[in-house]
PDB file of N, CA and C in Angstrom:
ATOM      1  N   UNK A   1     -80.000 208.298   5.946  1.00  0.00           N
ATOM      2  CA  UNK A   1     -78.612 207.900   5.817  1.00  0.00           C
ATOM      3  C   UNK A   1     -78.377 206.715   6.752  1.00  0.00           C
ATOM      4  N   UNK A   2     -77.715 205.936   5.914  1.00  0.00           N
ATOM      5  CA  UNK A   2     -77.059 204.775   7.149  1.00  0.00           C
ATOM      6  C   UNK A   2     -75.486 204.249   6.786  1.00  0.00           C
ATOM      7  N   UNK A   3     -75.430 203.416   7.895  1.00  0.00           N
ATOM      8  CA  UNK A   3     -74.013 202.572   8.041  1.00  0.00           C
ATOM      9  C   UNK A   3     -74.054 202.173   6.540  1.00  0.00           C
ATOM     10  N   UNK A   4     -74.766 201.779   5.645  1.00  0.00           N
ATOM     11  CA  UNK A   4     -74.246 201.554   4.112  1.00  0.00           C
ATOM     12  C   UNK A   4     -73.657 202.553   3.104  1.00  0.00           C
ATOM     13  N   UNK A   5     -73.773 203.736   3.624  1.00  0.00           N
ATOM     14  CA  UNK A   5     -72.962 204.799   2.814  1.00  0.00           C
ATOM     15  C   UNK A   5     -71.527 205.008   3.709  1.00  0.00           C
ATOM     16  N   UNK A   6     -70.628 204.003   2.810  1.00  0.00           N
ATOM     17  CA  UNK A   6     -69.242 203.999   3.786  1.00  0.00           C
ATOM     18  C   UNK A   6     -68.830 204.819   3.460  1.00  0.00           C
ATOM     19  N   UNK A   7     -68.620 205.400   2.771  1.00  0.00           N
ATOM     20  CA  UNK A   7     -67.397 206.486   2.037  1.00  0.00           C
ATOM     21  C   UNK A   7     -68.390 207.710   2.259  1.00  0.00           C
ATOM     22  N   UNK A   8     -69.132 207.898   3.909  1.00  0.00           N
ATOM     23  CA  UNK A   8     -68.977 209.663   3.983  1.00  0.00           C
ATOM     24  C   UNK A   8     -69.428 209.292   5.619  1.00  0.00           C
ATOM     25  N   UNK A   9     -69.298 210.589   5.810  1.00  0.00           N
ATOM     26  CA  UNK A   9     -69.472 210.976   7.441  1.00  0.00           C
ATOM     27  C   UNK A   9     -70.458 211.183   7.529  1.00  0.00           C
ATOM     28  N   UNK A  10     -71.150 210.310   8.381  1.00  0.00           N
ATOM     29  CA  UNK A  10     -72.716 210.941   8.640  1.00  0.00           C
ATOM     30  C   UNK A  10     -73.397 212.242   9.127  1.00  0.00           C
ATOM     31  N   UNK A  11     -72.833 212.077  10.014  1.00  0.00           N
ATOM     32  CA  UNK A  11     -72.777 213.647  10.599  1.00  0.00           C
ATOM     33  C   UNK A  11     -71.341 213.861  12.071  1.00  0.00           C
ATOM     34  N   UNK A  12     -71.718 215.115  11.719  1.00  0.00           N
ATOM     35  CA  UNK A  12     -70.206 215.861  12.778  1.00  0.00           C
ATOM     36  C   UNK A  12     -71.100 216.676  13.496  1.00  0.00           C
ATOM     37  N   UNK A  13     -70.451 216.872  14.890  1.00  0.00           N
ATOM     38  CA  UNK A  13     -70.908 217.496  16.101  1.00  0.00           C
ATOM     39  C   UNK A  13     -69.706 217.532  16.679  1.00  0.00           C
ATOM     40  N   UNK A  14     -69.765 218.851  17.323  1.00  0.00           N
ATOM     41  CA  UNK A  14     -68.284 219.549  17.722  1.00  0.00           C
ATOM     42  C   UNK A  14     -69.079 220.321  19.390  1.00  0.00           C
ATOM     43  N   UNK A  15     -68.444 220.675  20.488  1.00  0.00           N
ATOM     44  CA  UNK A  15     -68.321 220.811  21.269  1.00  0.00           C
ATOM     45  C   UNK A  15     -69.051 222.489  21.502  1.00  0.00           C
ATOM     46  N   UNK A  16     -69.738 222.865  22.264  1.00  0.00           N
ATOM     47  CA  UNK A  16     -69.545 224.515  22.537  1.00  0.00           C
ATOM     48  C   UNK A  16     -67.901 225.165  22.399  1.00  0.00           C
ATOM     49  N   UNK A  17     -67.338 223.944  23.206  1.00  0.00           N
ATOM     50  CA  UNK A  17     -65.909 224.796  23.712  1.00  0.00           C
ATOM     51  C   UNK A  17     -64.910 224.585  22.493  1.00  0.00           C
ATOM     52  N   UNK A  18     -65.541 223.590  21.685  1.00  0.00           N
ATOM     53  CA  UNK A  18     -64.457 223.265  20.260  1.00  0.00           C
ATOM     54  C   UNK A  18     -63.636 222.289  20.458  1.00  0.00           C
ATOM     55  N   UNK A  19     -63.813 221.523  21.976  1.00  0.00           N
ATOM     56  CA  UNK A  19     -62.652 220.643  22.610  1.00  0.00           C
ATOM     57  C   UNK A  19     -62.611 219.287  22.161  1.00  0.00           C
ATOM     58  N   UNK A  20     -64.080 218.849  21.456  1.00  0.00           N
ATOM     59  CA  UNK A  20     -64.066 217.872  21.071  1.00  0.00           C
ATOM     60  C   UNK A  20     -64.769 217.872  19.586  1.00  0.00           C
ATOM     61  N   UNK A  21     -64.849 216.937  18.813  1.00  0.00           N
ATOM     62  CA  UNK A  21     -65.520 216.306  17.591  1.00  0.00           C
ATOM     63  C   UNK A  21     -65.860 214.990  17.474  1.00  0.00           C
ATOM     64  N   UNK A  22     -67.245 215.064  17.774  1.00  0.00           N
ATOM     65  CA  UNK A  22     -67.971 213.632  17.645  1.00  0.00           C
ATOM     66  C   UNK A  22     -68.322 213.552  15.839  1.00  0.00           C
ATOM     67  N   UNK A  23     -68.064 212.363  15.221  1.00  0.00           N
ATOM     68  CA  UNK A  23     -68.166 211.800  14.191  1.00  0.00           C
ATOM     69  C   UNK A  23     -68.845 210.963  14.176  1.00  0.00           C
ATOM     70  N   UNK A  24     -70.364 211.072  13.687  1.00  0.00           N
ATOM     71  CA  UNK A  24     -71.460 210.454  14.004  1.00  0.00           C
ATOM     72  C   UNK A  24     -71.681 209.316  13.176  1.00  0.00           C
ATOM     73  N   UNK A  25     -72.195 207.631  13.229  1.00  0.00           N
ATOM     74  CA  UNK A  25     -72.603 207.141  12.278  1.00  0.00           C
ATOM     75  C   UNK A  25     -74.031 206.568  12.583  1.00  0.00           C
ATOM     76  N   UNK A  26     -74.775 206.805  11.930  1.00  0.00           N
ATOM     77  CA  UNK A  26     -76.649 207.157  11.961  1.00  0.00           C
ATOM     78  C   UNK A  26     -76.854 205.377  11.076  1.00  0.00           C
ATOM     79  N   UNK A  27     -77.677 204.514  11.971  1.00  0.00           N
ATOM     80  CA  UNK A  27     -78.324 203.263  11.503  1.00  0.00           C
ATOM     81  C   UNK A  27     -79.621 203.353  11.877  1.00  0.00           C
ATOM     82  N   UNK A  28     -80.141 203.777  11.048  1.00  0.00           N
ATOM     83  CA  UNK A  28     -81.546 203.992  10.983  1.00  0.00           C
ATOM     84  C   UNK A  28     -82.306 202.567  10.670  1.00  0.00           C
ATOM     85  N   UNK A  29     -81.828 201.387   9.904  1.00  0.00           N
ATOM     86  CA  UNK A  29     -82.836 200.129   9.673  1.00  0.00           C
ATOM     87  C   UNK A  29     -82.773 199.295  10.741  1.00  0.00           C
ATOM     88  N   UNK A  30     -83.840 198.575  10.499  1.00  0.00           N
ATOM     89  CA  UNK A  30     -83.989 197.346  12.142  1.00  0.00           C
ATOM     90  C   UNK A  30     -82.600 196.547  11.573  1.00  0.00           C
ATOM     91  N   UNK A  31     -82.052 196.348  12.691  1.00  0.00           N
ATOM     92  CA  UNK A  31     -80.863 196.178  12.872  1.00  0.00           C
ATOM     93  C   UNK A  31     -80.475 194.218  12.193  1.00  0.00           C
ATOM     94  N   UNK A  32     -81.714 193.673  12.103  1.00  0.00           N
ATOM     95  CA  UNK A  32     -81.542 192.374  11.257  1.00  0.00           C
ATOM     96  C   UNK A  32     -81.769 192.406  10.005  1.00  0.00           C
ATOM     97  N   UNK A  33     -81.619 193.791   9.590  1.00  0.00           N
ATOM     98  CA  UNK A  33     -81.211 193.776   7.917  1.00  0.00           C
ATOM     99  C   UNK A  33     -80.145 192.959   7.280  1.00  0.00           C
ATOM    100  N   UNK A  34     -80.581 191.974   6.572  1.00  0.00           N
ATOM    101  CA  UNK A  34     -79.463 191.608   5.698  1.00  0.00           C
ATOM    102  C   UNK A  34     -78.346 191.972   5.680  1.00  0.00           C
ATOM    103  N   UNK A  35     -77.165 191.608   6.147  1.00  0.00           N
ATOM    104  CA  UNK A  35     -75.881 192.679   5.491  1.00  0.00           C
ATOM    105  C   UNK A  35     -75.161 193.545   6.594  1.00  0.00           C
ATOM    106  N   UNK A  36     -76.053 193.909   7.589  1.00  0.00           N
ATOM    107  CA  UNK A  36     -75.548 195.166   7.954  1.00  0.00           C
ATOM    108  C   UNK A  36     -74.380 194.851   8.933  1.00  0.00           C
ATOM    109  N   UNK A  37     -73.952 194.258   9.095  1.00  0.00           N
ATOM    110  CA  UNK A  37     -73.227 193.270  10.382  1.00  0.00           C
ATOM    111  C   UNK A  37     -71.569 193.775   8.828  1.00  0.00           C
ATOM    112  N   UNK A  38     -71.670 193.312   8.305  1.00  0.00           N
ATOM    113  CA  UNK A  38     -70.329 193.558   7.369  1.00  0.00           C
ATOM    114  C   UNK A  38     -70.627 195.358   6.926  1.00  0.00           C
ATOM    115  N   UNK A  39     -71.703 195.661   6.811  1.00  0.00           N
ATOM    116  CA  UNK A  39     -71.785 197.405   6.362  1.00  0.00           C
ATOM    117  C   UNK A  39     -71.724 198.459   7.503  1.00  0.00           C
ATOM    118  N   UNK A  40     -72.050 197.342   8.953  1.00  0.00           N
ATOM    119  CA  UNK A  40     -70.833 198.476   9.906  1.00  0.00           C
ATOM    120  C   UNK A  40     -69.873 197.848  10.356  1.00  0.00           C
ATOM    121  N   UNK A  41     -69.806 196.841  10.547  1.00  0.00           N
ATOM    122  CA  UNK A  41     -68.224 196.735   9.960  1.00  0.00           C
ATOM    123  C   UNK A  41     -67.088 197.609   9.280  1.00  0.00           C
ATOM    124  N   UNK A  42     -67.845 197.644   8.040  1.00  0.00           N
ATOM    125  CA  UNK A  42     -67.025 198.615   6.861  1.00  0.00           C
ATOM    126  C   UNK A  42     -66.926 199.764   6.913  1.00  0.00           C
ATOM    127  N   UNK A  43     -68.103 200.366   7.765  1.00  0.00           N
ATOM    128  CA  UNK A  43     -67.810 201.693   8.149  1.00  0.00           C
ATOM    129  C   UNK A  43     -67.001 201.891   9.457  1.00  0.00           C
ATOM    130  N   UNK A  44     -66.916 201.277  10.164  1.00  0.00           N
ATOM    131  CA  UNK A  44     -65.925 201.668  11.313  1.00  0.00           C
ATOM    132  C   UNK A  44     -64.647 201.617  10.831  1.00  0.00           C
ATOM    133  N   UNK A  45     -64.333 201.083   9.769  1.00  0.00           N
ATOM    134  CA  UNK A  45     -62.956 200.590   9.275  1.00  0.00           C
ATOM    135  C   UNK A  45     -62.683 201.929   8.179  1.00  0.00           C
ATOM    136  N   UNK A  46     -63.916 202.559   8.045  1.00  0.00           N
ATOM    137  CA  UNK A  46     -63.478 203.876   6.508  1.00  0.00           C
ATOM    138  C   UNK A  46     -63.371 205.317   7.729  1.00  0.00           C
ATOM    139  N   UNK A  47     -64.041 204.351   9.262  1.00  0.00           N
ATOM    140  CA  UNK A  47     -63.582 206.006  10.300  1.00  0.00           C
ATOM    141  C   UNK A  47     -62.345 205.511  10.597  1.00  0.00           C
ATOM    142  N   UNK A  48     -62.063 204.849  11.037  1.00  0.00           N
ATOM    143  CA  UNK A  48     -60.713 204.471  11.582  1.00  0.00           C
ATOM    144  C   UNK A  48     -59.343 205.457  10.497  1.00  0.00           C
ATOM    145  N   UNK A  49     -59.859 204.716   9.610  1.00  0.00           N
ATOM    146  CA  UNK A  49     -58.998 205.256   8.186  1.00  0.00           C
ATOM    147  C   UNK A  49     -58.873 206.952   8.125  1.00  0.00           C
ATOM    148  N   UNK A  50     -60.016 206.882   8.042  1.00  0.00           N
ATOM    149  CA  UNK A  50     -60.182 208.642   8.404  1.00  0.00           C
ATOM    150  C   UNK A  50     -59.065 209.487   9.622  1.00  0.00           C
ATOM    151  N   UNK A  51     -59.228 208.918  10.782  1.00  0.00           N
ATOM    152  CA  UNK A  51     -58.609 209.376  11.841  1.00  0.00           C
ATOM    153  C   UNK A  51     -57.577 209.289  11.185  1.00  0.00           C
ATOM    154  N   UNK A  52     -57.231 208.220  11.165  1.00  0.00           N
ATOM    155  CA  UNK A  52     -55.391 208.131  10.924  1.00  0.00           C
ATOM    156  C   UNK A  52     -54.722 208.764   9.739  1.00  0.00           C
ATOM    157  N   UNK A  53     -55.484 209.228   8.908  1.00  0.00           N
ATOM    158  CA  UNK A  53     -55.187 209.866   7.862  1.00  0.00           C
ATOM    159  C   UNK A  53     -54.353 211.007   8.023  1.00  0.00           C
ATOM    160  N   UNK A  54     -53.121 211.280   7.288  1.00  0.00           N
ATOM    161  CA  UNK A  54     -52.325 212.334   7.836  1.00  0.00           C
ATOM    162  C   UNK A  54     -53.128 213.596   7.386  1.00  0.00           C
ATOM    163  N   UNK A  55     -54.093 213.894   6.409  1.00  0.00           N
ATOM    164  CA  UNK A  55     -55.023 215.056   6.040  1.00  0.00           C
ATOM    165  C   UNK A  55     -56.373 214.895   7.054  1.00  0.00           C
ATOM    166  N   UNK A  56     -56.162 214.527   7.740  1.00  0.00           N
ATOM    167  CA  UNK A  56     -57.405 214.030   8.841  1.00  0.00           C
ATOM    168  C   UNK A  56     -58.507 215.647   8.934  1.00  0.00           C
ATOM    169  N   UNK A  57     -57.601 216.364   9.395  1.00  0.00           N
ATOM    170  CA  UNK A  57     -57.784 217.636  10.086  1.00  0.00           C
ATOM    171  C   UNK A  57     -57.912 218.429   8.754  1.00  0.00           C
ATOM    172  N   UNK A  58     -57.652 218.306   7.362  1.00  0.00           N
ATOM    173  CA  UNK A  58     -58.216 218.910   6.405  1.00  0.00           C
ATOM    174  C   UNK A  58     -59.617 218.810   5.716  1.00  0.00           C
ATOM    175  N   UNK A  59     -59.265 217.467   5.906  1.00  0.00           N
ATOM    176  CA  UNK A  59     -60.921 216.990   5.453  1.00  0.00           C
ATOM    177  C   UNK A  59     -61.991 217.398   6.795  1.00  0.00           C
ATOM    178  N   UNK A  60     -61.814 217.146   8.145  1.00  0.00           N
ATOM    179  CA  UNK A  60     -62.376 218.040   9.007  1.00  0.00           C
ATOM    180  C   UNK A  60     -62.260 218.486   9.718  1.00  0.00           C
ATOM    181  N   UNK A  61     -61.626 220.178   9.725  1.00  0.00           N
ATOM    182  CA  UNK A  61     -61.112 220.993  10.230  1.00  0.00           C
ATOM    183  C   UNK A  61     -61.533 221.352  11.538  1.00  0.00           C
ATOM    184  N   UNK A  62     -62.974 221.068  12.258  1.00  0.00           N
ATOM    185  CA  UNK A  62     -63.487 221.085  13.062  1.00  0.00           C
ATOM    186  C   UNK A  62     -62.411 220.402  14.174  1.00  0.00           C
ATOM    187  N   UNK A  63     -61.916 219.140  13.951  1.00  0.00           N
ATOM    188  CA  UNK A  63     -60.770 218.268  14.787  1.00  0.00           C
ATOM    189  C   UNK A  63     -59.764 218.587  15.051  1.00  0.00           C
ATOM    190  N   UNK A  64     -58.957 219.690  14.538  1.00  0.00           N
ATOM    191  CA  UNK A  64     -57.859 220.310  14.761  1.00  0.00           C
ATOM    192  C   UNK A  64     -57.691 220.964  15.948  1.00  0.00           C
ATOM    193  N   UNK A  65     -57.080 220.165  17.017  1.00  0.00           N
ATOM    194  CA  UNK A  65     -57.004 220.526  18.564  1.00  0.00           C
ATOM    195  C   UNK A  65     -57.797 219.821  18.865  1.00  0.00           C
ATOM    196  N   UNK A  66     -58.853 219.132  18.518  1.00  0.00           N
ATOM    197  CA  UNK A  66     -59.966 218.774  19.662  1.00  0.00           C
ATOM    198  C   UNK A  66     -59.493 217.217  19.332  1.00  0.00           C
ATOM    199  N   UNK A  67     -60.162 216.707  20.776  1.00  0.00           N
ATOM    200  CA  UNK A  67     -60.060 215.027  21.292  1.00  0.00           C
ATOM    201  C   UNK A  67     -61.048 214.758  20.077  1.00  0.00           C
ATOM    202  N   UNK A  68     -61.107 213.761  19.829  1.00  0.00           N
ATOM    203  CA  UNK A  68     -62.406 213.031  18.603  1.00  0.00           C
ATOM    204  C   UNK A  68     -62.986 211.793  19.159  1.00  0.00           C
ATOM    205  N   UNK A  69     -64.535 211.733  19.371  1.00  0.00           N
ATOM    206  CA  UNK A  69     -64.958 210.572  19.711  1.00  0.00           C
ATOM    207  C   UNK A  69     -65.846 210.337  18.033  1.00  0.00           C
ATOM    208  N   UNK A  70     -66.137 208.975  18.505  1.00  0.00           N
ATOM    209  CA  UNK A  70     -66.999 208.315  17.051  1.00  0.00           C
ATOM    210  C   UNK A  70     -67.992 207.549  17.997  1.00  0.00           C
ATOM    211  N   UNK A  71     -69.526 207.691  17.148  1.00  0.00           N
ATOM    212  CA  UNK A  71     -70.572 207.692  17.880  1.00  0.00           C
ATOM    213  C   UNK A  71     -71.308 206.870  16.961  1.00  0.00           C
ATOM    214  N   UNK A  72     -71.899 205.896  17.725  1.00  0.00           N
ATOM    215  CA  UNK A  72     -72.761 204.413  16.657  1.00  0.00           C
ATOM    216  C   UNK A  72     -74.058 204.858  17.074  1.00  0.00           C
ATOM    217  N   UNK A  73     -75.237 205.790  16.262  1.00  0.00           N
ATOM    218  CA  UNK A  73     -76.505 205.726  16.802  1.00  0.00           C
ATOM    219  C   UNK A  73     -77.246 205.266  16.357  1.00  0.00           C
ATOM    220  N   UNK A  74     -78.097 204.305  16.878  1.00  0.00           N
ATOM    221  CA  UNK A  74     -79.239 203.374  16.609  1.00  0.00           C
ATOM    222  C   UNK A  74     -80.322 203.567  17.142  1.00  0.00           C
ATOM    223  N   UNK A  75     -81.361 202.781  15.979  1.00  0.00           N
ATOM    224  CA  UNK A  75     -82.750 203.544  16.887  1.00  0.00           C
ATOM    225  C   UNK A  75     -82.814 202.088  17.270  1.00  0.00           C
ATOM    226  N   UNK A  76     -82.458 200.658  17.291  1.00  0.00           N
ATOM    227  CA  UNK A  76     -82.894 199.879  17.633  1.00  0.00           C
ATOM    228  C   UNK A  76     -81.838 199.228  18.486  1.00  0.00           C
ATOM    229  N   UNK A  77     -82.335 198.375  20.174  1.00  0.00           N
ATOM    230  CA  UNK A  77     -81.052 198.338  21.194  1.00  0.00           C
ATOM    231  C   UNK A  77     -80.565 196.734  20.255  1.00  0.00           C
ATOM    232  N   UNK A  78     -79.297 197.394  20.129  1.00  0.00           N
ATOM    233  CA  UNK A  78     -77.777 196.675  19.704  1.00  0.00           C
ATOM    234  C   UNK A  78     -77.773 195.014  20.510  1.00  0.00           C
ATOM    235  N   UNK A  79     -78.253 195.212  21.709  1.00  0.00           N
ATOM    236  CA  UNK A  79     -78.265 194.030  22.424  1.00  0.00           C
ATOM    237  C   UNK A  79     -79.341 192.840  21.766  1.00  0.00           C
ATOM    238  N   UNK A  80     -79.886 193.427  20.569  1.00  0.00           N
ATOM    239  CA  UNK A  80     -80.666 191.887  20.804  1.00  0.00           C
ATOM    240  C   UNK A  80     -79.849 191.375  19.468  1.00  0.00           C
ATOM    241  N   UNK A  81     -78.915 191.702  18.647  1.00  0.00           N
ATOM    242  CA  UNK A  81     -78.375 191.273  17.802  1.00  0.00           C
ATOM    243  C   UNK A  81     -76.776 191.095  18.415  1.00  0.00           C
ATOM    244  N   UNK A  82     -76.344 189.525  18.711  1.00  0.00           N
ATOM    245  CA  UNK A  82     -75.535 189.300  18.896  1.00  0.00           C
ATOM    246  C   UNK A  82     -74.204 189.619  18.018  1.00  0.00           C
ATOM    247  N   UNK A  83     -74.182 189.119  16.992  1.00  0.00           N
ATOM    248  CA  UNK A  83     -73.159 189.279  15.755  1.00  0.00           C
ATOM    249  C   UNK A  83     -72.688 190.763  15.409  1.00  0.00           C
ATOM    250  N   UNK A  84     -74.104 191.937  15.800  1.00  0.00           N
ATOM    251  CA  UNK A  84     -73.609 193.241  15.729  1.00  0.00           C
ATOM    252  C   UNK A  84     -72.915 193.676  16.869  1.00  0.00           C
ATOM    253  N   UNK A  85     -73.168 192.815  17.897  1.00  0.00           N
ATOM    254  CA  UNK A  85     -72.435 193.504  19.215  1.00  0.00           C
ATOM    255  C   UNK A  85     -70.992 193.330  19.642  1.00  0.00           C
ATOM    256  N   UNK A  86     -70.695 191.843  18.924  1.00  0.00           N
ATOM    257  CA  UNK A  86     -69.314 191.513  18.693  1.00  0.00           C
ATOM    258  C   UNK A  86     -68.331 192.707  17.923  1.00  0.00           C
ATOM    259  N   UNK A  87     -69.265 192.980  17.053  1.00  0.00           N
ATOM    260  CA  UNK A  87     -68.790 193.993  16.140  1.00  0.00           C
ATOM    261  C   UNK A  87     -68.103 195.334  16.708  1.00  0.00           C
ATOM    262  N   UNK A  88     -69.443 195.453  17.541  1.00  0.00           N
ATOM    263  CA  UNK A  88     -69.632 197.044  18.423  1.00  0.00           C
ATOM    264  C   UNK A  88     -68.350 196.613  19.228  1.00  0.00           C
ATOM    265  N   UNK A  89     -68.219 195.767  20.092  1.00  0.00           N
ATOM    266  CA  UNK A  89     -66.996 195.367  21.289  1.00  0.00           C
ATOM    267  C   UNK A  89     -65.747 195.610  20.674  1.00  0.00           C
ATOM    268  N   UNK A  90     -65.365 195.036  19.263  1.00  0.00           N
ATOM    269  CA  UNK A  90     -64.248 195.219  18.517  1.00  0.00           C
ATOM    270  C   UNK A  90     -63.707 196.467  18.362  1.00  0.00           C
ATOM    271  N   UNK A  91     -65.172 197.394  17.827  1.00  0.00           N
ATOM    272  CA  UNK A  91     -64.610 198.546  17.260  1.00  0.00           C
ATOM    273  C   UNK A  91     -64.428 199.525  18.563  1.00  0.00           C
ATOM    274  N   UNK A  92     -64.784 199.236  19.778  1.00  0.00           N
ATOM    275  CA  UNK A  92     -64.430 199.589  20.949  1.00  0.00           C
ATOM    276  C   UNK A  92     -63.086 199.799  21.184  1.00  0.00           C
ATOM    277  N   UNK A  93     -62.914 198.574  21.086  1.00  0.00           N
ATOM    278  CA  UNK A  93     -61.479 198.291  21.347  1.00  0.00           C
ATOM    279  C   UNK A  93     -60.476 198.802  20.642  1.00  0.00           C
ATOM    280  N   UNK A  94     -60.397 199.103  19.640  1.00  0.00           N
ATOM    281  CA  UNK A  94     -59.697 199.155  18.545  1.00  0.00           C
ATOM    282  C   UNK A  94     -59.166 201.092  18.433  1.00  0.00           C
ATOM    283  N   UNK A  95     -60.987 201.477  18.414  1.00  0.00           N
ATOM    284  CA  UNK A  95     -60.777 203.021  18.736  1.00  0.00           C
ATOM    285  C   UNK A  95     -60.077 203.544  20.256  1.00  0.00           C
ATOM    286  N   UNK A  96     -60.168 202.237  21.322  1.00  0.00           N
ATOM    287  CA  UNK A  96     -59.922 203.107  22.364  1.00  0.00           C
ATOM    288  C   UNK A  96     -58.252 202.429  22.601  1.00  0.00           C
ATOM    289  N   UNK A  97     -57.835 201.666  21.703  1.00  0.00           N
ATOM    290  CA  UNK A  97     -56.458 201.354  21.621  1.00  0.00           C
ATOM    291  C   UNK A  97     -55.762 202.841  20.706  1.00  0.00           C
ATOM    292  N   UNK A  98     -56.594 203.511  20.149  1.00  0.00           N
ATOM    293  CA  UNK A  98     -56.266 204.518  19.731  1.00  0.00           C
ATOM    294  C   UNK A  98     -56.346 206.248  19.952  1.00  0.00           C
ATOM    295  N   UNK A  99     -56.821 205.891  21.392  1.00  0.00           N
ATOM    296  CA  UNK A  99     -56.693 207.402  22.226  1.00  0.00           C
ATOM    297  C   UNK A  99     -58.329 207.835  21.517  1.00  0.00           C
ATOM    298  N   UNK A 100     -59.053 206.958  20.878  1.00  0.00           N
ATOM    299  CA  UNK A 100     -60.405 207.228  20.194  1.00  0.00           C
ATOM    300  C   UNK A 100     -61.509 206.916  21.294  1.00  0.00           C
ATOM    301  N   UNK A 101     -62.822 208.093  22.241  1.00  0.00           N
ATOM    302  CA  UNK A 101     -63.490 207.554  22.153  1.00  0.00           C
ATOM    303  C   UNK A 101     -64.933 207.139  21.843  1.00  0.00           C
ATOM    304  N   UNK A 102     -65.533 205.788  21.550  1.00  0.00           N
ATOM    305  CA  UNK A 102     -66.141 205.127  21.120  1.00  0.00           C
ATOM    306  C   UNK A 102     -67.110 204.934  21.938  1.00  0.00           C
ATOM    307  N   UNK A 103     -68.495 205.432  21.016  1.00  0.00           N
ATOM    308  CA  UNK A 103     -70.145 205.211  21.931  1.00  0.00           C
ATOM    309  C   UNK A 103     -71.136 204.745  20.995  1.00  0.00           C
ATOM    310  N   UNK A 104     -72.224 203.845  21.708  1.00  0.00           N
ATOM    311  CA  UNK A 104     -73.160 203.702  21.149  1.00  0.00           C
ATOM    312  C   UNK A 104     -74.297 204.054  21.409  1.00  0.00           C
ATOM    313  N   UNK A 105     -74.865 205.012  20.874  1.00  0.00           N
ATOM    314  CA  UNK A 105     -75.981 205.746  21.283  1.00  0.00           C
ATOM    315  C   UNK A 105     -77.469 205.266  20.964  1.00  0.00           C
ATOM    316  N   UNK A 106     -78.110 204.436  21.925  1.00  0.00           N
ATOM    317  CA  UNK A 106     -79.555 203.624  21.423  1.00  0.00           C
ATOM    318  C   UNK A 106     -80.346 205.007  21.748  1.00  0.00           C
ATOM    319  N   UNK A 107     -80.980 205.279  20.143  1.00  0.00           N
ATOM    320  CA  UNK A 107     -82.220 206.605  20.225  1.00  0.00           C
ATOM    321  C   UNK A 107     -83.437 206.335  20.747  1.00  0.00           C
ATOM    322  N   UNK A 108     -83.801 205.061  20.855  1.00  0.00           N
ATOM    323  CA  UNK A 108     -84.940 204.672  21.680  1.00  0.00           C
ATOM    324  C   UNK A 108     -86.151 205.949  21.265  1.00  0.00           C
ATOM    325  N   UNK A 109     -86.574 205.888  20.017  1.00  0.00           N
ATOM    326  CA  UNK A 109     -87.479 207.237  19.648  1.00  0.00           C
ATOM    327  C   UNK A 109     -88.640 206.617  19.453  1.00  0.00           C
TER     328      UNK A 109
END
């Protein structure tokens, strides 16, 4: 699965205590794929959407009460692609203008 399947959640991870819900998005290709600079793009913009959605908490019930962070994991470090990191800084901003927070997790595997 990757940042090109916009229209679903990659994966969800919720807390022992239930306090939180991380909303995972999984980029598994070397990160100078063609494209991918607008396909996460597009996916930070279909989570965003998500959050704010007044059925937010129906579609995943797991979030109901809990804080929600959104999580960018890559197996390849973000830093050597400039244009994606602009990206990453934006959607930083944007989620944490929204009580959202926002990580990027390099899997280094």
């Amino acid at each position: 699965m990757t940042v090109k399947d916009r229209n679903t959640i990659d994966y969800i991870a919720q807390s022992e205590d239930g306090s939180r819900v991380t909303l995972i998005m999984l980029e598994d290709r070397p990160l100078d794929t063609p494209g991918l600079r607008k396909e996460t793009l597009s996916k930070i913009n279909e989570y965003m959407a998500l959050i704010a959605a007044d059925n937010f908490t129906e579609i995943v019930p797991e979030a109901a009460g809990a804080s929600v962070r959104v999580q960018y994991n890559v197996l390849d470090d973000p830093e050597q692609e400039p244009a994606l990191v602009e990206v990453l800084v934006e959607a930083n901003r944007l989620f944490s203008k929204n009580g959202i927070d926002f990580q990027i997790n390099h899997l280094n595997l």
